[in-house]
Protein backbone atom coordinates (compact mmCIF):
# COMPACT_ATOMS: atom_id res chain seq x y z
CA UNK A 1 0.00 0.00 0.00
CA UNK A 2 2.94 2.44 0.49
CA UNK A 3 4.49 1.75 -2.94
CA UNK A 4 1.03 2.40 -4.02
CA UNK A 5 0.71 5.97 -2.25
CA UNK A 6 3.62 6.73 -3.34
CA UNK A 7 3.42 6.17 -7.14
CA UNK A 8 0.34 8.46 -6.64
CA UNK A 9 2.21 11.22 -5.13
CA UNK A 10 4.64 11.03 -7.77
CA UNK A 11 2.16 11.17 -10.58
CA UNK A 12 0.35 13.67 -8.38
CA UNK A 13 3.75 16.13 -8.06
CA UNK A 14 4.57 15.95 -11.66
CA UNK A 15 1.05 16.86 -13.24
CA UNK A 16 0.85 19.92 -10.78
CA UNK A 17 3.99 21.25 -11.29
CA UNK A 18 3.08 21.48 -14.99
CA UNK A 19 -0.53 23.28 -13.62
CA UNK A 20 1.85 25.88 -11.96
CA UNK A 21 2.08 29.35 -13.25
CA UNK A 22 5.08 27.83 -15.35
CA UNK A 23 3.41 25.86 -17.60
CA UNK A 24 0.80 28.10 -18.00
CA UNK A 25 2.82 30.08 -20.28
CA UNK A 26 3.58 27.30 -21.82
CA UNK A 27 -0.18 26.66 -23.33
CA UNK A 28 -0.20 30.56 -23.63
CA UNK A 29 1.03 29.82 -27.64
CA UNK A 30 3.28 33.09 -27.43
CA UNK A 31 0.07 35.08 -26.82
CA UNK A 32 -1.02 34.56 -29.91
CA UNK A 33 1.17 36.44 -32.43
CA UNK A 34 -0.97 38.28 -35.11
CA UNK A 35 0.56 39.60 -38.01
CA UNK A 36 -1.21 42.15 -41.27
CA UNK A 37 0.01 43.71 -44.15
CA UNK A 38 -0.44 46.97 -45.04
CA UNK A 39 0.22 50.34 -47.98
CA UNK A 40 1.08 53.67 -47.51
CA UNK A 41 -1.03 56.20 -49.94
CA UNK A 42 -0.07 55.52 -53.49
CA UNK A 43 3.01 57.87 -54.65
CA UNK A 44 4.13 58.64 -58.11
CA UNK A 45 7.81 59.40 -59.07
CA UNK A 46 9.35 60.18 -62.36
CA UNK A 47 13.16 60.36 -63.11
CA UNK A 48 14.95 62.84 -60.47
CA UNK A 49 11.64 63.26 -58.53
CA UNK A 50 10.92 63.22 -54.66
CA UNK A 51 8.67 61.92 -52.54
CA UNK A 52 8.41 63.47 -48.77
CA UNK A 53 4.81 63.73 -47.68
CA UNK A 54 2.72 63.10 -44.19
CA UNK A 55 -0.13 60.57 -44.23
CA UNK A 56 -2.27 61.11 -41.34
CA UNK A 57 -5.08 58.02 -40.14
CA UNK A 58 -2.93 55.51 -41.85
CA UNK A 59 -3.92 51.65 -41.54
CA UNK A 60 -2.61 50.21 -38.02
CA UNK A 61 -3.03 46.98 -35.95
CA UNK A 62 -6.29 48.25 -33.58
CA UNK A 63 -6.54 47.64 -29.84
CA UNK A 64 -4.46 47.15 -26.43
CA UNK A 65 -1.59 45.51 -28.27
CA UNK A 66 2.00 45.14 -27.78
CA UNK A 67 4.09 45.35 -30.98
CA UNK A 68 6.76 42.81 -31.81
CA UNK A 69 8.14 43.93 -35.20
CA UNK A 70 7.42 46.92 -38.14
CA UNK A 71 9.08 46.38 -41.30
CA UNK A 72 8.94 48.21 -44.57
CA UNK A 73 10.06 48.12 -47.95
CA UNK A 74 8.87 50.70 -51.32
CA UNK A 75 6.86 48.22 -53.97
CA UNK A 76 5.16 48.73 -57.23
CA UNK A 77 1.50 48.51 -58.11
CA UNK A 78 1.65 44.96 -58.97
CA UNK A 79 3.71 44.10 -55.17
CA UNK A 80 7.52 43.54 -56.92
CA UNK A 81 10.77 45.29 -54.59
CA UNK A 82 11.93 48.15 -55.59
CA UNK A 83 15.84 48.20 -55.93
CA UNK A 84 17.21 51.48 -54.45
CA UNK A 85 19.56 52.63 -56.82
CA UNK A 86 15.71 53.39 -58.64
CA UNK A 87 14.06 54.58 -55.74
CA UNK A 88 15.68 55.21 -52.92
CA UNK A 89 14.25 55.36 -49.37
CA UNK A 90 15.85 57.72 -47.49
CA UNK A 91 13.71 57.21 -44.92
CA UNK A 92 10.36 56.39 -43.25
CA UNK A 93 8.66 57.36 -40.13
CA UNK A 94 5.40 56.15 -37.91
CA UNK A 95 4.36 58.90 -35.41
CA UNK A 96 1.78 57.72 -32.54
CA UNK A 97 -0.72 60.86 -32.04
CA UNK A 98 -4.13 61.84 -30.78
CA UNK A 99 -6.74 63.54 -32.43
CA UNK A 100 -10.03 64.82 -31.31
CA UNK A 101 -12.90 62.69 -32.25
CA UNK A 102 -14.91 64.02 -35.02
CA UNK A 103 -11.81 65.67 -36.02
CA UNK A 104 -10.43 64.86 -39.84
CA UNK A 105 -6.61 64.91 -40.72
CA UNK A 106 -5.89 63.45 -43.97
CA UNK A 107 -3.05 65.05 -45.81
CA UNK A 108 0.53 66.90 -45.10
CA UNK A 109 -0.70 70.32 -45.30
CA UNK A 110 -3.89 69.72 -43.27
CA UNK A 111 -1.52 69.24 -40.23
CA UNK A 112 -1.02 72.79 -40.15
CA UNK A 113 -4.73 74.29 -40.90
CA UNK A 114 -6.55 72.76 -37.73
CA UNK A 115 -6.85 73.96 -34.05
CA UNK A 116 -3.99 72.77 -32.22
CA UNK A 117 -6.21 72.03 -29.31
CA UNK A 118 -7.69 68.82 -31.21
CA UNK A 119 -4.31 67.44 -31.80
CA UNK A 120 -1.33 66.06 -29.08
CA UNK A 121 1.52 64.65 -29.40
CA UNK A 122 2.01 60.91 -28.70
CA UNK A 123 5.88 60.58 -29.05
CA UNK A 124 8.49 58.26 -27.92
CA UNK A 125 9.94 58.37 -24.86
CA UNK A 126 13.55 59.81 -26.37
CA UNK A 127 14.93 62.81 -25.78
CA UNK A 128 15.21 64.97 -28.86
CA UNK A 129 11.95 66.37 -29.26
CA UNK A 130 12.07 66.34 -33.14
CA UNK A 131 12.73 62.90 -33.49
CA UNK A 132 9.27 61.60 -31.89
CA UNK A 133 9.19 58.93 -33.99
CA UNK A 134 8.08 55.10 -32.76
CA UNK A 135 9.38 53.16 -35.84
CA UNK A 136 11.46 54.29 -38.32
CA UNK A 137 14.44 53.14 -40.75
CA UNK A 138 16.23 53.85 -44.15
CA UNK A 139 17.71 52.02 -47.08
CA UNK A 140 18.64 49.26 -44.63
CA UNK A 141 15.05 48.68 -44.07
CA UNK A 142 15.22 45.16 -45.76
CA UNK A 143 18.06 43.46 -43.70
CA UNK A 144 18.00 45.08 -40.23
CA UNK A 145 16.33 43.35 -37.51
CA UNK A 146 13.08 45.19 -35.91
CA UNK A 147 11.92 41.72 -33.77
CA UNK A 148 11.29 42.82 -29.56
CA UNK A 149 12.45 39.98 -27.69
CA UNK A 150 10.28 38.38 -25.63
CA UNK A 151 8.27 39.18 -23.02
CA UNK A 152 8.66 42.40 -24.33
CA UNK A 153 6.71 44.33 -26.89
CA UNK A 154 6.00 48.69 -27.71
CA UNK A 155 2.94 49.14 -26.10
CA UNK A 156 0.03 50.79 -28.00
CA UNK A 157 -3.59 51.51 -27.00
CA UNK A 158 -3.28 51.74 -23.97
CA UNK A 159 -6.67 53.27 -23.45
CA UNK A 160 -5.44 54.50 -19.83
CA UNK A 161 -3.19 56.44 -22.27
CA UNK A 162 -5.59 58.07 -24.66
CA UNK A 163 -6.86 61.47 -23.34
CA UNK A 164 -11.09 62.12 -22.64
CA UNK A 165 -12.59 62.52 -26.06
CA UNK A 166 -9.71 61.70 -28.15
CA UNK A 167 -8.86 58.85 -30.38
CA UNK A 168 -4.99 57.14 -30.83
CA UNK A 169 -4.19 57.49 -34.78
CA UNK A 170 -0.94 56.98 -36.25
CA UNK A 171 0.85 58.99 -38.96
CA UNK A 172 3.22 57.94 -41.71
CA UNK A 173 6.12 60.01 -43.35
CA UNK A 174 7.96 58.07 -46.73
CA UNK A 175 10.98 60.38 -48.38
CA UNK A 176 11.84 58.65 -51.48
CA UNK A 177 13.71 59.63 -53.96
CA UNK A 178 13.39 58.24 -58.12
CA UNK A 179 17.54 58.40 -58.77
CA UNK A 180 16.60 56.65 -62.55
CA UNK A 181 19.18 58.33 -65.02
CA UNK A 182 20.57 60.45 -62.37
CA UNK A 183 23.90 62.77 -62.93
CA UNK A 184 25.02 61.85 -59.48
CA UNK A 185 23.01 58.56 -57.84
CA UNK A 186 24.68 59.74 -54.62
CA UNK A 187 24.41 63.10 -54.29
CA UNK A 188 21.03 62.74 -55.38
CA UNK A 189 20.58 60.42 -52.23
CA UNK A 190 22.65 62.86 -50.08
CA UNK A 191 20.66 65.54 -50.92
CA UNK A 192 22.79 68.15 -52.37
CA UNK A 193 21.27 71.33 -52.93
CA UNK A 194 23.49 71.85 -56.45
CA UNK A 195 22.16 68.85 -58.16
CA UNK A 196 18.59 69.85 -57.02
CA UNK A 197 18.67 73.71 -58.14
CA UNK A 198 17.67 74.71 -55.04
CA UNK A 199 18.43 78.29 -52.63
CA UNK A 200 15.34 78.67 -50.10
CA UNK A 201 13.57 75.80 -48.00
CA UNK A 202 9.82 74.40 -48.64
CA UNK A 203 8.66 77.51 -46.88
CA UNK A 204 10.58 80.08 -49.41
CA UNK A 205 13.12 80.87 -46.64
CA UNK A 206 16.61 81.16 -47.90
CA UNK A 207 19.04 78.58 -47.12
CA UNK A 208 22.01 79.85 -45.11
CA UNK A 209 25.12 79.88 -47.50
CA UNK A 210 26.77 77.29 -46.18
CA UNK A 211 24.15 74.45 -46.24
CA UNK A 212 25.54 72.27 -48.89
CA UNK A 213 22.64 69.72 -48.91
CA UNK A 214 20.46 67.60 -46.64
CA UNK A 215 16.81 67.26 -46.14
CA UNK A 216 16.18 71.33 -47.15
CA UNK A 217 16.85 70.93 -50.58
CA UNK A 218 14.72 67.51 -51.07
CA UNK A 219 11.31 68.54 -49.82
CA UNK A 220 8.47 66.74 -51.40
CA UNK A 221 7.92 67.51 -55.52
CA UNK A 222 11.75 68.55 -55.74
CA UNK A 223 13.74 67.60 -58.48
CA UNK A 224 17.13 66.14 -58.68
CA UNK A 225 19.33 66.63 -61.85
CA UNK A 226 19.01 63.63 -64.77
CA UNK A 227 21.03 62.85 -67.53
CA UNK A 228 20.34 64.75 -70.40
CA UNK A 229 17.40 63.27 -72.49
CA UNK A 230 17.34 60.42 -70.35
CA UNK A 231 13.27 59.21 -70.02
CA UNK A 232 11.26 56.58 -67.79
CA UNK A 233 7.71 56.66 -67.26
CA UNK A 234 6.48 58.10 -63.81
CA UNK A 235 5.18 55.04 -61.92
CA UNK A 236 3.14 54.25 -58.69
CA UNK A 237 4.62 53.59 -55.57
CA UNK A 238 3.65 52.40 -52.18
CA UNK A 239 5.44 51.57 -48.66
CA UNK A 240 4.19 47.99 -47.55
CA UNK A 241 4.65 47.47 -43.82
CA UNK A 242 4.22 44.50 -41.91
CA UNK A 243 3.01 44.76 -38.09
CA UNK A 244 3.47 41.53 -35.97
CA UNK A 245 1.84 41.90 -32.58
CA UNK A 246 0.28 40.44 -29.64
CA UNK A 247 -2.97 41.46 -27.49
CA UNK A 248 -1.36 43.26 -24.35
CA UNK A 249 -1.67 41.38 -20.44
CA UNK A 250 0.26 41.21 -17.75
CA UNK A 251 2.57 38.38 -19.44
CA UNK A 252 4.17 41.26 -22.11
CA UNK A 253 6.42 43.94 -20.62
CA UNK A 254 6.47 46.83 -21.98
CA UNK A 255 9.30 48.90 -23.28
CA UNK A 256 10.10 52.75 -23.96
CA UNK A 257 12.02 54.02 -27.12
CA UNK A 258 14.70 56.22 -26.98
CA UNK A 259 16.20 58.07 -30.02
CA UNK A 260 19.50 59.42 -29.70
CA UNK A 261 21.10 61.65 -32.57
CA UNK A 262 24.87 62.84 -33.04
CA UNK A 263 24.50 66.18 -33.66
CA UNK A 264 22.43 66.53 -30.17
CA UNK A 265 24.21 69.80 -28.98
CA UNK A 266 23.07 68.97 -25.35
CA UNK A 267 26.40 69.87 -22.54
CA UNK A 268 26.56 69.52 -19.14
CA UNK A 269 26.09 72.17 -16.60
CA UNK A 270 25.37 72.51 -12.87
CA UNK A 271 22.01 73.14 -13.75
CA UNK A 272 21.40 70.65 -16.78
CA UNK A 273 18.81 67.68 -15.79
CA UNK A 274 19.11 66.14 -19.18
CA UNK A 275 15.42 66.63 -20.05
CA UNK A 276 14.30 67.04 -23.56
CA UNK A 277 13.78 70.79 -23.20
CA UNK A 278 17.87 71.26 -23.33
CA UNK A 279 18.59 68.96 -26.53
CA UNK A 280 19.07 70.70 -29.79
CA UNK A 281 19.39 67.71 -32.06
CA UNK A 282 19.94 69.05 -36.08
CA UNK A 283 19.95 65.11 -37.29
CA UNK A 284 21.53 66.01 -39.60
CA UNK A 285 25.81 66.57 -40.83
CA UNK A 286 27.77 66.80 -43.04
CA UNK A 287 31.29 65.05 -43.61
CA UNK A 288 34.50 66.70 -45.06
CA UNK A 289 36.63 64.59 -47.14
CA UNK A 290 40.16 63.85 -46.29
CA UNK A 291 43.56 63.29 -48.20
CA UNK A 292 43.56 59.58 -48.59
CA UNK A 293 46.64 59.44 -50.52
CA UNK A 294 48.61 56.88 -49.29
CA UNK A 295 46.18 55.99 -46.61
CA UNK A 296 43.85 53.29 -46.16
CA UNK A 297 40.58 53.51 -45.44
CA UNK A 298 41.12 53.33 -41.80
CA UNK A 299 43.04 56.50 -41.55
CA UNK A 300 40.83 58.61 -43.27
CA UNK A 301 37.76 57.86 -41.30
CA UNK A 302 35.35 60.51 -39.72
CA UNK A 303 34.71 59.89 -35.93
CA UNK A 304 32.40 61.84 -33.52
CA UNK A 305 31.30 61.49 -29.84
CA UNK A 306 28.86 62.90 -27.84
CA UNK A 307 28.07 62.72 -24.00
CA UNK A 308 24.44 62.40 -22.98
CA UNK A 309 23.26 62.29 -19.22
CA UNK A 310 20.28 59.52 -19.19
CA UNK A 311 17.30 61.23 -17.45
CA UNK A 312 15.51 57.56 -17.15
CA UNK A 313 17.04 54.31 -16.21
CA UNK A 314 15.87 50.90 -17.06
CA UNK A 315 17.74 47.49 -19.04
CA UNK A 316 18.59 47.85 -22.40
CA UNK A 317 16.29 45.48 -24.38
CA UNK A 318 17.45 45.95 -27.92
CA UNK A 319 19.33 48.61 -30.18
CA UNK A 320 20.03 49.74 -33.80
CA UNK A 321 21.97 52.10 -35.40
CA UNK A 322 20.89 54.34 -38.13
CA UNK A 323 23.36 55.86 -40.83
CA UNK A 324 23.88 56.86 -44.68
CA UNK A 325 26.06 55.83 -47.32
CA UNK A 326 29.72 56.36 -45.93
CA UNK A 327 29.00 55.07 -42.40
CA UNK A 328 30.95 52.56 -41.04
CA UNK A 329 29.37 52.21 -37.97
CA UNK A 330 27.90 53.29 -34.44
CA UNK A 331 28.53 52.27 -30.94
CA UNK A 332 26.94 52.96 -27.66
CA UNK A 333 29.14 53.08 -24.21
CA UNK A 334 28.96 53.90 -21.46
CA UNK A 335 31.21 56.40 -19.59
CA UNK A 336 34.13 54.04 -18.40
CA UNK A 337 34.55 53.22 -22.52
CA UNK A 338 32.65 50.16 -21.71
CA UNK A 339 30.76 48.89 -24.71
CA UNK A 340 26.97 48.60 -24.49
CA UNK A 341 25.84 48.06 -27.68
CA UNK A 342 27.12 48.89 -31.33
CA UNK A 343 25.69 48.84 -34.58
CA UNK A 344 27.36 48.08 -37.99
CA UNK A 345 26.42 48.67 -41.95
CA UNK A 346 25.79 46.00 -44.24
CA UNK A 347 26.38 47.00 -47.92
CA UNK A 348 24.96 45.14 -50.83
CA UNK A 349 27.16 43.76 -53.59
CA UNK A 350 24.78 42.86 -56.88
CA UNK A 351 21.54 44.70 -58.37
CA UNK A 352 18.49 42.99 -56.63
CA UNK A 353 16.15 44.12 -53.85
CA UNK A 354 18.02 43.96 -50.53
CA UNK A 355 21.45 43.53 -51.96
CA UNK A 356 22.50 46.54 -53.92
CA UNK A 357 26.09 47.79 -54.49
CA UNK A 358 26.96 50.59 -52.47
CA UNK A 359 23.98 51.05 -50.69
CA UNK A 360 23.69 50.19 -46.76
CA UNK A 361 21.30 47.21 -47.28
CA UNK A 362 21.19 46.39 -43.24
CA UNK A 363 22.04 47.53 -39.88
CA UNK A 364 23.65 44.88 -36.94
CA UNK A 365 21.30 44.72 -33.79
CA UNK A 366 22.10 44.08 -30.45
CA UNK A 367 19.59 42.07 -28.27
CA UNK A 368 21.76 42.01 -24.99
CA UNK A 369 20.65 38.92 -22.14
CA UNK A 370 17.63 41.07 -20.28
CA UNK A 371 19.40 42.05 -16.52
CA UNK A 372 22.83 42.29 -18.18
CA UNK A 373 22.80 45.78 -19.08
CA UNK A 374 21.30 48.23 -17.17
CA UNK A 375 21.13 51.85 -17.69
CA UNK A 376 20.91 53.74 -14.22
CA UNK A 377 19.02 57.25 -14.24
CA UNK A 378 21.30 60.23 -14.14
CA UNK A 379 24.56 57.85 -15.87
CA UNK A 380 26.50 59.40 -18.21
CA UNK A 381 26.30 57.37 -21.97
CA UNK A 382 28.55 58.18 -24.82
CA UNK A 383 27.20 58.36 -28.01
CA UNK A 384 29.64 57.35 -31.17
CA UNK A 385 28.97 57.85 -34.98
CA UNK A 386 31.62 56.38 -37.93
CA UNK A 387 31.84 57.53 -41.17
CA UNK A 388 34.42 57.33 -44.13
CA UNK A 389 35.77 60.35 -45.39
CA UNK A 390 37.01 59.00 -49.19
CA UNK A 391 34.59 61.44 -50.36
CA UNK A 392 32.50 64.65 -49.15
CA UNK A 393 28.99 63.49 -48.01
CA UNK A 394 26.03 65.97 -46.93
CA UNK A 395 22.83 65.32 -45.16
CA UNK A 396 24.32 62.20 -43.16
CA UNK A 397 22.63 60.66 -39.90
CA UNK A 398 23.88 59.46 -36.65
CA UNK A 399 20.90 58.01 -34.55
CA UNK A 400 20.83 55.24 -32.06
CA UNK A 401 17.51 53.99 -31.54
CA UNK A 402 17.16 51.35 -28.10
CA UNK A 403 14.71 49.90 -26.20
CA UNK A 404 14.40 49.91 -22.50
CA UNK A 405 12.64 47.92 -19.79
CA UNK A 406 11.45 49.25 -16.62
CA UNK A 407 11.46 45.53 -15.13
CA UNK A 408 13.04 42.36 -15.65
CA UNK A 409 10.80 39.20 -16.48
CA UNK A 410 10.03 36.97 -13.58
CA UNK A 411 10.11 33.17 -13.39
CA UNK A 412 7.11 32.74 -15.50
CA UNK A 413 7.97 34.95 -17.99
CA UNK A 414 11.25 33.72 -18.36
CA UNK A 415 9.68 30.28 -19.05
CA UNK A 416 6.85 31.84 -21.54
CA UNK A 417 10.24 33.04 -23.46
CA UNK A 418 10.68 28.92 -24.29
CA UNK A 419 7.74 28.82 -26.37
CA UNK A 420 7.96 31.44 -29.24
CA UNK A 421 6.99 28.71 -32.21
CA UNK A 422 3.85 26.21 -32.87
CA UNK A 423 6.78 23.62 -33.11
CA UNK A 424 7.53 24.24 -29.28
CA UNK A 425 3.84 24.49 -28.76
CA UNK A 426 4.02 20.97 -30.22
CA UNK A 427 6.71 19.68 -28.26
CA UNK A 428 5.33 20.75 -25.26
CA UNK A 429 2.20 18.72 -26.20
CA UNK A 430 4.16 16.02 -26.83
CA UNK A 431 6.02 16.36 -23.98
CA UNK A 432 2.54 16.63 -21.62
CA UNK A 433 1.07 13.28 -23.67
CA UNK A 434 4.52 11.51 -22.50
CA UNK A 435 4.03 12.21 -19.20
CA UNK A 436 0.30 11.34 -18.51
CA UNK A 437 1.71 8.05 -20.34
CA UNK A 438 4.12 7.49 -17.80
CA UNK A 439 1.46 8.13 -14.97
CA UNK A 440 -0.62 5.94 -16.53
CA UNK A 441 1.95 3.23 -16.83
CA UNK A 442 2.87 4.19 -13.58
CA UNK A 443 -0.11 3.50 -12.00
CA UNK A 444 -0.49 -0.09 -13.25
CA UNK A 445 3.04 -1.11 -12.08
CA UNK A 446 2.14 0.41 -9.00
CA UNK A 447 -1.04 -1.23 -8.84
CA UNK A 448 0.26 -5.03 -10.04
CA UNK A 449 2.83 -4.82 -7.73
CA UNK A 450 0.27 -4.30 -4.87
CA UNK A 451 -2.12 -7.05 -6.47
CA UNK A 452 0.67 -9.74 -6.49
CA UNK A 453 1.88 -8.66 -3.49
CA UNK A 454 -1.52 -9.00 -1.91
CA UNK A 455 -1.84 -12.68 -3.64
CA UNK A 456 1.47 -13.71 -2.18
CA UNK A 457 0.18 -12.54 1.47
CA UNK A 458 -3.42 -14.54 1.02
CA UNK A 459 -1.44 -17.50 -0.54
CA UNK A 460 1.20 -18.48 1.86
CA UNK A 461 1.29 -18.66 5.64
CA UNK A 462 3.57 -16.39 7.48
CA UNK A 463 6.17 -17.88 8.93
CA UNK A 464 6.54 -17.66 12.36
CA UNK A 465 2.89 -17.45 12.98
């Protein structure tokens, strides 16, 4: 009978510790990940032309979700890549916002026609307050990494969040530009404000003499300089971007986003808290070339370095660089020269989608072990930005984009992190038919054993007696 009872207890012991809290996220199935497709506005562009406008209301995932990827890529009415030495994205945006209800904003120039009072700001958590951004990425788009590790996910409508009367929309900038029989592919991309004919700004101000080129000189319906009688039709465009997500509870964490840019002109004073009132950040540089002869590449490289004092703290979660043709790299540290997280260009090598020569097809992510890095409030970070100077480049970027965790996953979550595909979901089914197998077989050893024992007993008399 003890053999018995304890065969029981066994089975018992192992069935609830998979009822636990533990195996719970098991049977979770990754909170079921939900994933849609979606298109930016149709765009046209036409040899040399330029794409840069606002779309206001576009298509997102709707609900109390947590997001666990955005990517993007510039397609053709018919779905087919778009190389980017023929249209190249210099960059997209998505901008979290609320707008009264009732309230229509549709285009770029309606942004600036309506009562301010029916719109607010829903920005990142970062500290330059141009860069407000929640997703966001270049030519790289196609090779760089955008997963959240789990249990983590960017948290969106919250509706705790969303102020009385108001509704959570999200807007979407695309700058693309057609370089199709281009005098200069590059400085096309780079924006220079020769090759573009142009001397005042989108609102007719004049550029200040020394602006050589960046994002002033490419406003939307600009025109960059083609080869003479070069022709290509005009065609229709679209950004496709792909949302993965998961409905929010209490097993996702949620994480902030934090933008940092190069050319944040922030210092440190006895008064200076770090907030985003004191950052300056242009986003933009230039870089002067250098003498290479006799130098390699190495020696003629442009290097700069910024100190930023972290108003928040929290663990780093995940972080990507973002740069232009020329950049060699980024790097995050922290004040001791201790590396934290760093972020290197992939360039492409042939003439297809994803892989094209002398563009930065990808960005290197860092995902560090959640507890392993942690940012405290008030520590000092140092910011670094690499580019070659072979040649002169204008209109340049240096941003660092990271995630950050308030909290660390407990025990459960830490477990929930094992299942992330159906074939774990499987193997965990497997794994629970195997065991109630066992029990079962269990139970009818344990059971024989006490039958043949009890046989023996009634069979045979005890010695002794």
């Amino acid at each position: 009978m003890e053999s018995y009872n304890q065969g029981c207890l066994i089975l018992v012991g192992i069935l609830v510790t998979l009822s636990l809290p533990y195996s719970h996220a098991f049977w979770r199935n990754e909170n079921k990940i939900q994933t849609a497709v979606f298109l930016s506005p149709k765009f046209v562009l036409g040899p040399g032309s330029v794409e840069n406008r606002f779309y206001y209301n576009v298509d997102f995932p709707k609900g109390h979700i947590a997001v666990k990827s955005f990517d993007a890529e510039v397609i053709d009415e018919a779905g087919n890549p778009i190389p980017l030495h023929e249209t190249y994205l210099h960059h997209w945006v998505v901008v979290r916002y609320y707008v009264r209800k009732g309230v229509e904003i549709s285009e770029f120039d309606d942004r600036r026609k309506f009562n301010e009072s029916d719109y607010i700001s829903g920005r990142n958590s970062g500290i330059c307050q141009n860069l407000g951004q929640f997703f966001g990425l270049g030519s790289e788009t196609r090779k760089t990494s955008t997963h959240v590790p789990n249990p983590y996910g960017i948290e969106a409508g919250n509706p705790a969040e969303i102020p009385s009367g108001f509704e959570e929309q999200w807007m979407l900038n695309v700058h693309a530009i057609d370089t199709r029989g281009a005098e200069d592919k590059l400085g096309c991309t780079e924006c220079r404000c020769d090759l573009y004919n142009i001397t005042v700004d989108e609102y007719g101000r004049p550029l200040r003499p020394d602006y050589k080129g960046g994002l002033l000189c490419c406003y939307d319906h600009t025109q960059c300089k083609v080869k003479h009688g070069f022709e290509a039709v005009r065609r229709a465009l679209y950004l496709r971007y792909t949302v993965t997500w998961v409905d929010m509870d209490r097993s996702v964490l949620p994480v902030k986003i934090y933008i940092f840019d190069i050319t944040d002109s922030w210092k440190r004073s006895r008064s200076s808290t770090g907030i985003i009132a004191e950052h300056e950040c242009k986003v933009e540089y230039d870089i002067e070339s250098c003498d290479a002869t006799g130098m390699g590449d190495d020696g003629c490289i442009d290097t700069r370095r910024i100190s930023l004092d972290m108003p928040f703290g929290g663990y780093l979660i995940y972080g990507v660089a973002h740069q232009h043709s020329g950049g060699t790299g980024s790097a995050l540290y922290r004040e001791d020269g201790q590396l934290m997280c760093s972020s290197l260009p992939t360039y492409g090598e042939g003439e297809e989608p994803g892989n094209e020569a002398g563009y930065i097809v990808g960005m290197t992510t860092c995902y560090p072990k959640p507890g392993t890095v942690e940012i405290s409030k008030g520590e000092t970070l140092i910011l670094e930005s690499n580019y070659s100077r072979i040649r002169h480049h204008t209109g340049v970027m240096g941003l660092f984009y990271i995630l950050v965790a308030d909290e660390l996953p407990k025990p459960m979550h830490t477990l929930h992190t094992v299942v992330q595909t159906q074939d774990s979901i499987m193997v965990v089914t497997i794994l629970w038919a195997a065991v109630a197998l066992i029990g079962v077989v269990a139970v009818i050893a344990v059971a024989v054993h006490y039958r043949l024992k009890r046989e023996g007993e009634d069979g045979y008399e005890a010695i002794g007696m």
